[in-house]
PDB file of N, CA and C in Angstrom:
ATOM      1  N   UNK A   1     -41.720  31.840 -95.253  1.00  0.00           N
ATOM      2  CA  UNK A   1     -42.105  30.657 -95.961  1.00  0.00           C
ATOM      3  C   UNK A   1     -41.886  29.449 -95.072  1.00  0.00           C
ATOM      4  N   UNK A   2     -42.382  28.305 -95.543  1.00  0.00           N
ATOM      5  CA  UNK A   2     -42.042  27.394 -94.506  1.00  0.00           C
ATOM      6  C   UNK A   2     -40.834  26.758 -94.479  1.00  0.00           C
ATOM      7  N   UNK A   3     -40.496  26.157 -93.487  1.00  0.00           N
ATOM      8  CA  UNK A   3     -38.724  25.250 -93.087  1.00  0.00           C
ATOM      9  C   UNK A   3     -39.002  24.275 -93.773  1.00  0.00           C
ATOM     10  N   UNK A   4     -37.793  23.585 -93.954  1.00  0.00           N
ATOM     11  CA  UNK A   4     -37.354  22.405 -94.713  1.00  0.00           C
ATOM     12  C   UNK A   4     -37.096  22.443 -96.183  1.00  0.00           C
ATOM     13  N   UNK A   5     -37.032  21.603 -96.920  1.00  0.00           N
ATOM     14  CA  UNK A   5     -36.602  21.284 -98.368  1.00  0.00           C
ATOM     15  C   UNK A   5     -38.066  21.210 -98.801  1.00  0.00           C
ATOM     16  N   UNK A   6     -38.574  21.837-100.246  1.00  0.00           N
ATOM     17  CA  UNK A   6     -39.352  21.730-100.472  1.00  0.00           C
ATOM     18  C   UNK A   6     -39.168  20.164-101.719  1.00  0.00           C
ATOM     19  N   UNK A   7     -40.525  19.183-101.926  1.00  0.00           N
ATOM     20  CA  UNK A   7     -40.763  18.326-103.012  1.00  0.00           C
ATOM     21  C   UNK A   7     -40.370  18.943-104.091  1.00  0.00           C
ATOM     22  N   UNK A   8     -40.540  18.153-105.206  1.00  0.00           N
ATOM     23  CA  UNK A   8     -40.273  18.410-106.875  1.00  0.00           C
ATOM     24  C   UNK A   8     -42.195  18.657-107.094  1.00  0.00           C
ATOM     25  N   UNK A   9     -42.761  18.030-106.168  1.00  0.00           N
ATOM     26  CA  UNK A   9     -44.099  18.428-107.000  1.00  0.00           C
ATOM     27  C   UNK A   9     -44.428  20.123-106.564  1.00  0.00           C
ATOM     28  N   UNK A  10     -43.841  20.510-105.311  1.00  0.00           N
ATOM     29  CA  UNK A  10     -44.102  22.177-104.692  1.00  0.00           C
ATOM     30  C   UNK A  10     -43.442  23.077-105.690  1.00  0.00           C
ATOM     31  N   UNK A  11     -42.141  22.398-105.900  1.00  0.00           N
ATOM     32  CA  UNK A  11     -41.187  23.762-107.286  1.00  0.00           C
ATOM     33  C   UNK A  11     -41.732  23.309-108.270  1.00  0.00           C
ATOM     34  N   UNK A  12     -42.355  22.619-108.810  1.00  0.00           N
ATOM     35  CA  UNK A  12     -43.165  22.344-110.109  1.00  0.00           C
ATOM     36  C   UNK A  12     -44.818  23.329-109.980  1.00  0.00           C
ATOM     37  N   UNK A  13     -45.003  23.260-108.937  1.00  0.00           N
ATOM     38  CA  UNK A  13     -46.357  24.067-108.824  1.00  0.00           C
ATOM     39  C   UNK A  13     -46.179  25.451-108.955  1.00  0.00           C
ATOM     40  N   UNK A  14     -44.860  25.643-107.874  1.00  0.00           N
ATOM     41  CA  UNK A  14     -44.660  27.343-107.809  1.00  0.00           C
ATOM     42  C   UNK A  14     -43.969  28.071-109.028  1.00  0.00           C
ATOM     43  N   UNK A  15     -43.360  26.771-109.933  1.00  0.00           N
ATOM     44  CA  UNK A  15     -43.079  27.481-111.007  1.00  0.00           C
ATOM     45  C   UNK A  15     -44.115  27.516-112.364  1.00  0.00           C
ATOM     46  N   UNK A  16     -45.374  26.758-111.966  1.00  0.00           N
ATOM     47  CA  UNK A  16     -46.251  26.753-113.156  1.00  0.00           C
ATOM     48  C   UNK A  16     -47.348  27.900-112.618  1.00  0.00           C
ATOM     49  N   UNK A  17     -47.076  28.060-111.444  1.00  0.00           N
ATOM     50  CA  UNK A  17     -47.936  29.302-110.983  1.00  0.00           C
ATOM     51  C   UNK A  17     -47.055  30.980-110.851  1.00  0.00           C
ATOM     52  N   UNK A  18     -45.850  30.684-111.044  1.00  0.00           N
ATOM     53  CA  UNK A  18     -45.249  31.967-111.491  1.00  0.00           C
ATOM     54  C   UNK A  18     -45.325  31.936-112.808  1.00  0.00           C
ATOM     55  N   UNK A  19     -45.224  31.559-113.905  1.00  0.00           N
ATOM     56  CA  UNK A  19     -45.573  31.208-115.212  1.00  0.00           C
ATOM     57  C   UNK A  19     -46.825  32.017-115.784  1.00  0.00           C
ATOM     58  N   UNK A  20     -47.851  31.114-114.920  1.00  0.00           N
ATOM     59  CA  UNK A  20     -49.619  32.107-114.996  1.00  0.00           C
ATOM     60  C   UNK A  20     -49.537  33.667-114.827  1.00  0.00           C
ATOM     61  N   UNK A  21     -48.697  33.931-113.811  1.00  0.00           N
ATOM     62  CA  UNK A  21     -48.553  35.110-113.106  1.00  0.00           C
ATOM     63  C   UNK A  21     -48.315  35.725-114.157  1.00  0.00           C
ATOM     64  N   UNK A  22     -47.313  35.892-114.588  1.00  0.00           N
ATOM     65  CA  UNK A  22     -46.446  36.283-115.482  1.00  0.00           C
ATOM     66  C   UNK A  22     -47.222  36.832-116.838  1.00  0.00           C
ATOM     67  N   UNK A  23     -47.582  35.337-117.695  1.00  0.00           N
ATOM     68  CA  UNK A  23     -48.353  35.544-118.856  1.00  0.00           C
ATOM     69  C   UNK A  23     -49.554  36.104-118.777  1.00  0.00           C
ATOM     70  N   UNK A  24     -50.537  36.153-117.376  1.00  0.00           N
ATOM     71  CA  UNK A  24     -51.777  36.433-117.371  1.00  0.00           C
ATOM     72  C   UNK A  24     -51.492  38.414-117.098  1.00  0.00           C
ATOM     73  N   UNK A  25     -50.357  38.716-116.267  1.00  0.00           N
ATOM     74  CA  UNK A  25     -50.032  40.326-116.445  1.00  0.00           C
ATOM     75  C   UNK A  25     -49.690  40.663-117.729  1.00  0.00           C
ATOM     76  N   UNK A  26     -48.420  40.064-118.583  1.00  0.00           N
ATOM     77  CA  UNK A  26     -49.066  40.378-119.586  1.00  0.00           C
ATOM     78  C   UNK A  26     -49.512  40.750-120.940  1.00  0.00           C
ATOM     79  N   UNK A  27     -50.687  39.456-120.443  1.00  0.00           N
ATOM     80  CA  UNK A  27     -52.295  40.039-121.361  1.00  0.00           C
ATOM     81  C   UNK A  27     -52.857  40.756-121.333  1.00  0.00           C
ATOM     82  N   UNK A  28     -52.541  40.961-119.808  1.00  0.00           N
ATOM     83  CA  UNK A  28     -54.048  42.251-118.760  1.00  0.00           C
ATOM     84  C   UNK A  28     -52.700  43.722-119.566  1.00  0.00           C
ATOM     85  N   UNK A  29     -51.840  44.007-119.295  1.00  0.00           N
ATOM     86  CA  UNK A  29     -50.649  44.726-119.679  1.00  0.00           C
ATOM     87  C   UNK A  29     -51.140  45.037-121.019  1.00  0.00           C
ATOM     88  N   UNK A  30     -51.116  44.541-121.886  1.00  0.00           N
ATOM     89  CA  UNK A  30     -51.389  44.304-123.310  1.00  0.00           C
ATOM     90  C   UNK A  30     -52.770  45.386-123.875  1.00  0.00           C
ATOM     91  N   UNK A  31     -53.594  44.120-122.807  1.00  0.00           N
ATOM     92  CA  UNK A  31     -55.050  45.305-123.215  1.00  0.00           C
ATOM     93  C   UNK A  31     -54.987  46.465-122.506  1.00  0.00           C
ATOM     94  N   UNK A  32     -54.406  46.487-121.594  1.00  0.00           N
ATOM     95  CA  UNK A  32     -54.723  47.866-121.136  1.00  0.00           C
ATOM     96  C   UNK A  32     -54.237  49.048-121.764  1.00  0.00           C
ATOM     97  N   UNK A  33     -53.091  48.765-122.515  1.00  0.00           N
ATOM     98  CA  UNK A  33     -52.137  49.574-123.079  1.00  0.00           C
ATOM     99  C   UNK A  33     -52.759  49.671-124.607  1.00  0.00           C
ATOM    100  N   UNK A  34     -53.511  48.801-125.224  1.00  0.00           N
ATOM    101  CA  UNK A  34     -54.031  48.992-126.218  1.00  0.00           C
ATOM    102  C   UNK A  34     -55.275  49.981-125.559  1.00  0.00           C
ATOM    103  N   UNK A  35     -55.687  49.695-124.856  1.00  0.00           N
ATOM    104  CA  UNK A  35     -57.419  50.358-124.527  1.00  0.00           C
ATOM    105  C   UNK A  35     -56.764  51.953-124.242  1.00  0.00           C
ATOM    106  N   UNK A  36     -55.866  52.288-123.752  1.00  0.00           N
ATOM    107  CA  UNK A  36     -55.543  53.615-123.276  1.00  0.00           C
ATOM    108  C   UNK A  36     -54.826  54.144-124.698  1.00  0.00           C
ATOM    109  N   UNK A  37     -53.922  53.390-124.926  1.00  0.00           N
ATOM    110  CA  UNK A  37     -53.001  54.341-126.240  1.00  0.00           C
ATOM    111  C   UNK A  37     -53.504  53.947-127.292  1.00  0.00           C
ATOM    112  N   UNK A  38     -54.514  52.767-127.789  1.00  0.00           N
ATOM    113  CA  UNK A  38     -54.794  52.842-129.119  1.00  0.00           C
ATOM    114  C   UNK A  38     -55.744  54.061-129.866  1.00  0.00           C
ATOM    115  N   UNK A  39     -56.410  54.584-128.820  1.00  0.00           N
ATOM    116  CA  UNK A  39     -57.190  55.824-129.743  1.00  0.00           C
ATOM    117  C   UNK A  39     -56.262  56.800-130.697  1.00  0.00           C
ATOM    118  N   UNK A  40     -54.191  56.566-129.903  1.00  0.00           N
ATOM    119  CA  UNK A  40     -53.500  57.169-130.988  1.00  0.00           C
ATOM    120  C   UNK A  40     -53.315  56.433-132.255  1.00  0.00           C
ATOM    121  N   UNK A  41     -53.864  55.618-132.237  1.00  0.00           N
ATOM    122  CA  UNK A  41     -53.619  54.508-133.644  1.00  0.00           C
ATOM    123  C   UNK A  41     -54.814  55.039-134.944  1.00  0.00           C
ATOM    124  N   UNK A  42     -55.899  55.703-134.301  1.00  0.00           N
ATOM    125  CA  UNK A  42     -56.653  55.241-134.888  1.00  0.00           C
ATOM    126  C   UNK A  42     -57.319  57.185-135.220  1.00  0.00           C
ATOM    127  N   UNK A  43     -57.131  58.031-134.334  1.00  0.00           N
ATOM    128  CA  UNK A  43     -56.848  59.170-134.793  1.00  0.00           C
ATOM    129  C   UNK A  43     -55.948  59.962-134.774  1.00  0.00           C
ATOM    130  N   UNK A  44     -55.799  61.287-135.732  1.00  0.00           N
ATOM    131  CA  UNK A  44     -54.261  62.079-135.424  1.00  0.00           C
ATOM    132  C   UNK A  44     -55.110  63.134-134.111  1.00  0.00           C
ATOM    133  N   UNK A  45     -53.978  62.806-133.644  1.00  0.00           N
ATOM    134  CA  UNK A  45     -53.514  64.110-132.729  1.00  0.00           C
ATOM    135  C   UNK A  45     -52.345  64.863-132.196  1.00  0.00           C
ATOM    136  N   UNK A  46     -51.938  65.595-131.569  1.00  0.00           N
ATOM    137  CA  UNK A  46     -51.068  66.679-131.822  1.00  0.00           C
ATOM    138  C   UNK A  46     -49.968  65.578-130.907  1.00  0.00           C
ATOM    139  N   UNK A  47     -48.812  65.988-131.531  1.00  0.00           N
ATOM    140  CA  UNK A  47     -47.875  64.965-131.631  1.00  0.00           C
ATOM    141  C   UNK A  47     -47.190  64.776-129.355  1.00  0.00           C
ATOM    142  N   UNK A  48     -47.582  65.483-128.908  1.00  0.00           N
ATOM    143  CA  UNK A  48     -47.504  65.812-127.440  1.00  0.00           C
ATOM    144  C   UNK A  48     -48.655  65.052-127.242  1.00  0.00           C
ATOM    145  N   UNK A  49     -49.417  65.292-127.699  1.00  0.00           N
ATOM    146  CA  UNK A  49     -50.955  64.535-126.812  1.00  0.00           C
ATOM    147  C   UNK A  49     -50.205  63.181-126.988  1.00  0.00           C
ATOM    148  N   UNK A  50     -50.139  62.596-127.881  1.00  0.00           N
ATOM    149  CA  UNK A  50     -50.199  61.366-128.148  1.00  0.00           C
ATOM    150  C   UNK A  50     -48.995  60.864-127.840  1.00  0.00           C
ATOM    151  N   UNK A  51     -47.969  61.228-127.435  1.00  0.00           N
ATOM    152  CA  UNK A  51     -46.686  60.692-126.491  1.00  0.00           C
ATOM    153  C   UNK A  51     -47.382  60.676-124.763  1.00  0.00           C
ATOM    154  N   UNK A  52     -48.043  61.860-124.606  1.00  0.00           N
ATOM    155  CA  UNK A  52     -48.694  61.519-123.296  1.00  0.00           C
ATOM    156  C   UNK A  52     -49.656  60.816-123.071  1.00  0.00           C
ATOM    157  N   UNK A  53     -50.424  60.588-123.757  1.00  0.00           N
ATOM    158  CA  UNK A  53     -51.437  59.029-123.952  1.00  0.00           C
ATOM    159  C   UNK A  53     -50.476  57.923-124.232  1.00  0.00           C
ATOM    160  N   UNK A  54     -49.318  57.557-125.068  1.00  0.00           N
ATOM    161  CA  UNK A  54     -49.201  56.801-124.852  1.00  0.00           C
ATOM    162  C   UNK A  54     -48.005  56.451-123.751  1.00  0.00           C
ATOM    163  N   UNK A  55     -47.697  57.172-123.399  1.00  0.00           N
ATOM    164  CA  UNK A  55     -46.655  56.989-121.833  1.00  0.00           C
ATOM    165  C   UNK A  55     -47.738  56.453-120.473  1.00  0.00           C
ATOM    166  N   UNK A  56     -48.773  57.320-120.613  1.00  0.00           N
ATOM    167  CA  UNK A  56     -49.682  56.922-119.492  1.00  0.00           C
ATOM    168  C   UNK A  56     -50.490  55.715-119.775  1.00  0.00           C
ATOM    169  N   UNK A  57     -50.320  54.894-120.863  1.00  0.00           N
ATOM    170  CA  UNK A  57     -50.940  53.932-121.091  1.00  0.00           C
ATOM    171  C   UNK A  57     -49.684  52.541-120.613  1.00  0.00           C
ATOM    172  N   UNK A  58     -48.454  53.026-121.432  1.00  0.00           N
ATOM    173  CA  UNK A  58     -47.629  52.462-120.550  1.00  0.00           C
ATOM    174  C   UNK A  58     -47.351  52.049-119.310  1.00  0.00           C
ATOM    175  N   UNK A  59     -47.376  53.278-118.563  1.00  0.00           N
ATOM    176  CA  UNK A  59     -47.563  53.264-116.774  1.00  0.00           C
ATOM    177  C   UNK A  59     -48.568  52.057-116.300  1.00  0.00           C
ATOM    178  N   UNK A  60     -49.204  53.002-116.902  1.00  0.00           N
ATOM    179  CA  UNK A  60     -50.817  52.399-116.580  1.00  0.00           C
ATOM    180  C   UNK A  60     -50.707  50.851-116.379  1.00  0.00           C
ATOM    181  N   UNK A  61     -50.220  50.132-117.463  1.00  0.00           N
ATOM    182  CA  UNK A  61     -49.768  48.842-118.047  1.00  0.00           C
ATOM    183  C   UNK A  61     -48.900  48.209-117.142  1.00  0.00           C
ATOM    184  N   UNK A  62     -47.916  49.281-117.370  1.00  0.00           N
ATOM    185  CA  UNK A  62     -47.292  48.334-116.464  1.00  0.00           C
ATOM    186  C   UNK A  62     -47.071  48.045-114.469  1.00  0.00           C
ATOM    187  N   UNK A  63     -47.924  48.987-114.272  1.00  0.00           N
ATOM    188  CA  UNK A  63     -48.432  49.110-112.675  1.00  0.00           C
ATOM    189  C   UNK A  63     -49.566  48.140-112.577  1.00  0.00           C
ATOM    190  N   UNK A  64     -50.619  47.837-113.545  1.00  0.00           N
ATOM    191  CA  UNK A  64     -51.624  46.323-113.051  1.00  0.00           C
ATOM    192  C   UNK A  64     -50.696  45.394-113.456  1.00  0.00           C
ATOM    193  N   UNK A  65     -49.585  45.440-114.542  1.00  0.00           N
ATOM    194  CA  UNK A  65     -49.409  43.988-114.642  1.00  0.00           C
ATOM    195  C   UNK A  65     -48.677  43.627-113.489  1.00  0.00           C
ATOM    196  N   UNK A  66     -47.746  43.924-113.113  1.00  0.00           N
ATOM    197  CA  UNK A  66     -47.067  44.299-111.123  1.00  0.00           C
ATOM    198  C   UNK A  66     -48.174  43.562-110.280  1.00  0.00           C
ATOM    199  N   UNK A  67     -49.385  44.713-110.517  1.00  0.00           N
ATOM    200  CA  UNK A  67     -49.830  44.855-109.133  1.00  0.00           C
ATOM    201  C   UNK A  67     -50.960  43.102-109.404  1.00  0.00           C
ATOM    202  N   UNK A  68     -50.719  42.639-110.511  1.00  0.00           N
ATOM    203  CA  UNK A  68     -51.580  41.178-110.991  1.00  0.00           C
ATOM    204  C   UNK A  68     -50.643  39.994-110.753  1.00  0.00           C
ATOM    205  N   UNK A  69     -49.229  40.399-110.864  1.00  0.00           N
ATOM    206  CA  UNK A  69     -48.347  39.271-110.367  1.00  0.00           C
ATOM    207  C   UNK A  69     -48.152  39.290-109.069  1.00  0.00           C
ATOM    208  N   UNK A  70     -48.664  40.062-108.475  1.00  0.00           N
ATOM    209  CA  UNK A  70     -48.290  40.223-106.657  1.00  0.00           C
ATOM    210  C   UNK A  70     -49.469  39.311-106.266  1.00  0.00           C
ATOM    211  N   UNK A  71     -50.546  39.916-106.743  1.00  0.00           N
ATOM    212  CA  UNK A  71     -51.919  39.237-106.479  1.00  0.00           C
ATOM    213  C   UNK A  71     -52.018  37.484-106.507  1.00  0.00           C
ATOM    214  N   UNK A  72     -51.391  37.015-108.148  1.00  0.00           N
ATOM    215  CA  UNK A  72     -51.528  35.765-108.514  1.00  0.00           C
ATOM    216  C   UNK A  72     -50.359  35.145-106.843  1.00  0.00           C
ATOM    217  N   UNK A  73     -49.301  35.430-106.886  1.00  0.00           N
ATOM    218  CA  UNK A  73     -48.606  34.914-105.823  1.00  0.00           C
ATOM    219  C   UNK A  73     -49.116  34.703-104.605  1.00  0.00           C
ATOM    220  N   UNK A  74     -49.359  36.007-103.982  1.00  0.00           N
ATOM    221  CA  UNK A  74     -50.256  36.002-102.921  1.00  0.00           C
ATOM    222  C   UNK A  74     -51.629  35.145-102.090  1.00  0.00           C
ATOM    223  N   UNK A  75     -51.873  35.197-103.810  1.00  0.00           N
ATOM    224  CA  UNK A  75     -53.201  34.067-103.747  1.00  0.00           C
ATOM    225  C   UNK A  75     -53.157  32.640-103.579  1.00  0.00           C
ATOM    226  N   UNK A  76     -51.711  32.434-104.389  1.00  0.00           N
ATOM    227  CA  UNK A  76     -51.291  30.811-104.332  1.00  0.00           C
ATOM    228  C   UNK A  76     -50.794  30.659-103.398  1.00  0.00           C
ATOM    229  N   UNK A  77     -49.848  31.447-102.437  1.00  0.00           N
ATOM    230  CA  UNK A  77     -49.168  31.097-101.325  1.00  0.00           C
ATOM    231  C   UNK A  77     -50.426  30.992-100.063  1.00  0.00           C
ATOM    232  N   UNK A  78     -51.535  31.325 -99.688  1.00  0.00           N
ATOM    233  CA  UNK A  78     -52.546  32.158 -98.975  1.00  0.00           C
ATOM    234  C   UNK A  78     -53.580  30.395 -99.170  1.00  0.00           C
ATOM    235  N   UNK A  79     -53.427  29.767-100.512  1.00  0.00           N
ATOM    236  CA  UNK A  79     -54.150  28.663-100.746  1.00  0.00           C
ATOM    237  C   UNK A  79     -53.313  27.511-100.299  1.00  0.00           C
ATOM    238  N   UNK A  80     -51.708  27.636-100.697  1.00  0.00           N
ATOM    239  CA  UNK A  80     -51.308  26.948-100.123  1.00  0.00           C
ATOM    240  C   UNK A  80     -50.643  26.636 -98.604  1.00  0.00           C
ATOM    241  N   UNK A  81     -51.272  27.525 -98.276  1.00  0.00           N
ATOM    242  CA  UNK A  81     -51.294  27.451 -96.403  1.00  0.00           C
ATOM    243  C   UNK A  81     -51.932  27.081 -95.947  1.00  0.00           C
TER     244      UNK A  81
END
């Protein structure tokens, strides 16, 4: 990162852009985990299926929302260079 003391307007940015990060994984987290495990909501199935749908919807979930806060950072630091 760069030397010196950073402004109040740079930790005001980097914390309204970790913020985005954050809430925009998740949403993306959210739907994804609805889009993969809600088909157990909405039919029965055998009580194994539907712990493994919804574990892998979990995963699932929570590996983009990760891999969406790495991204949002990346992107802001990459702009602000």
């Amino acid at each position: 990162m760069g030397a010196g003391r950073r402004s109040q307007a740079e930790r005001d940015d980097i914390t309204v852009e970790i913020g985005y990060a954050l809430l925009s994984a998740c949403f993306l987290g959210g739907v994804v985990f609805a889009a993969v495990a809600g088909p157990t909501a909405v039919w029965t199935l055998p009580q194994a299926v539907e712990r493994y749908v919804r574990a892998t919807g979990a995963a699932v979930a929570g590996v983009l929302a990760l891999i969406r806060v790495v991204h949002v950072l990346w992107r802001h630091e990459a702009r602000r260079r």
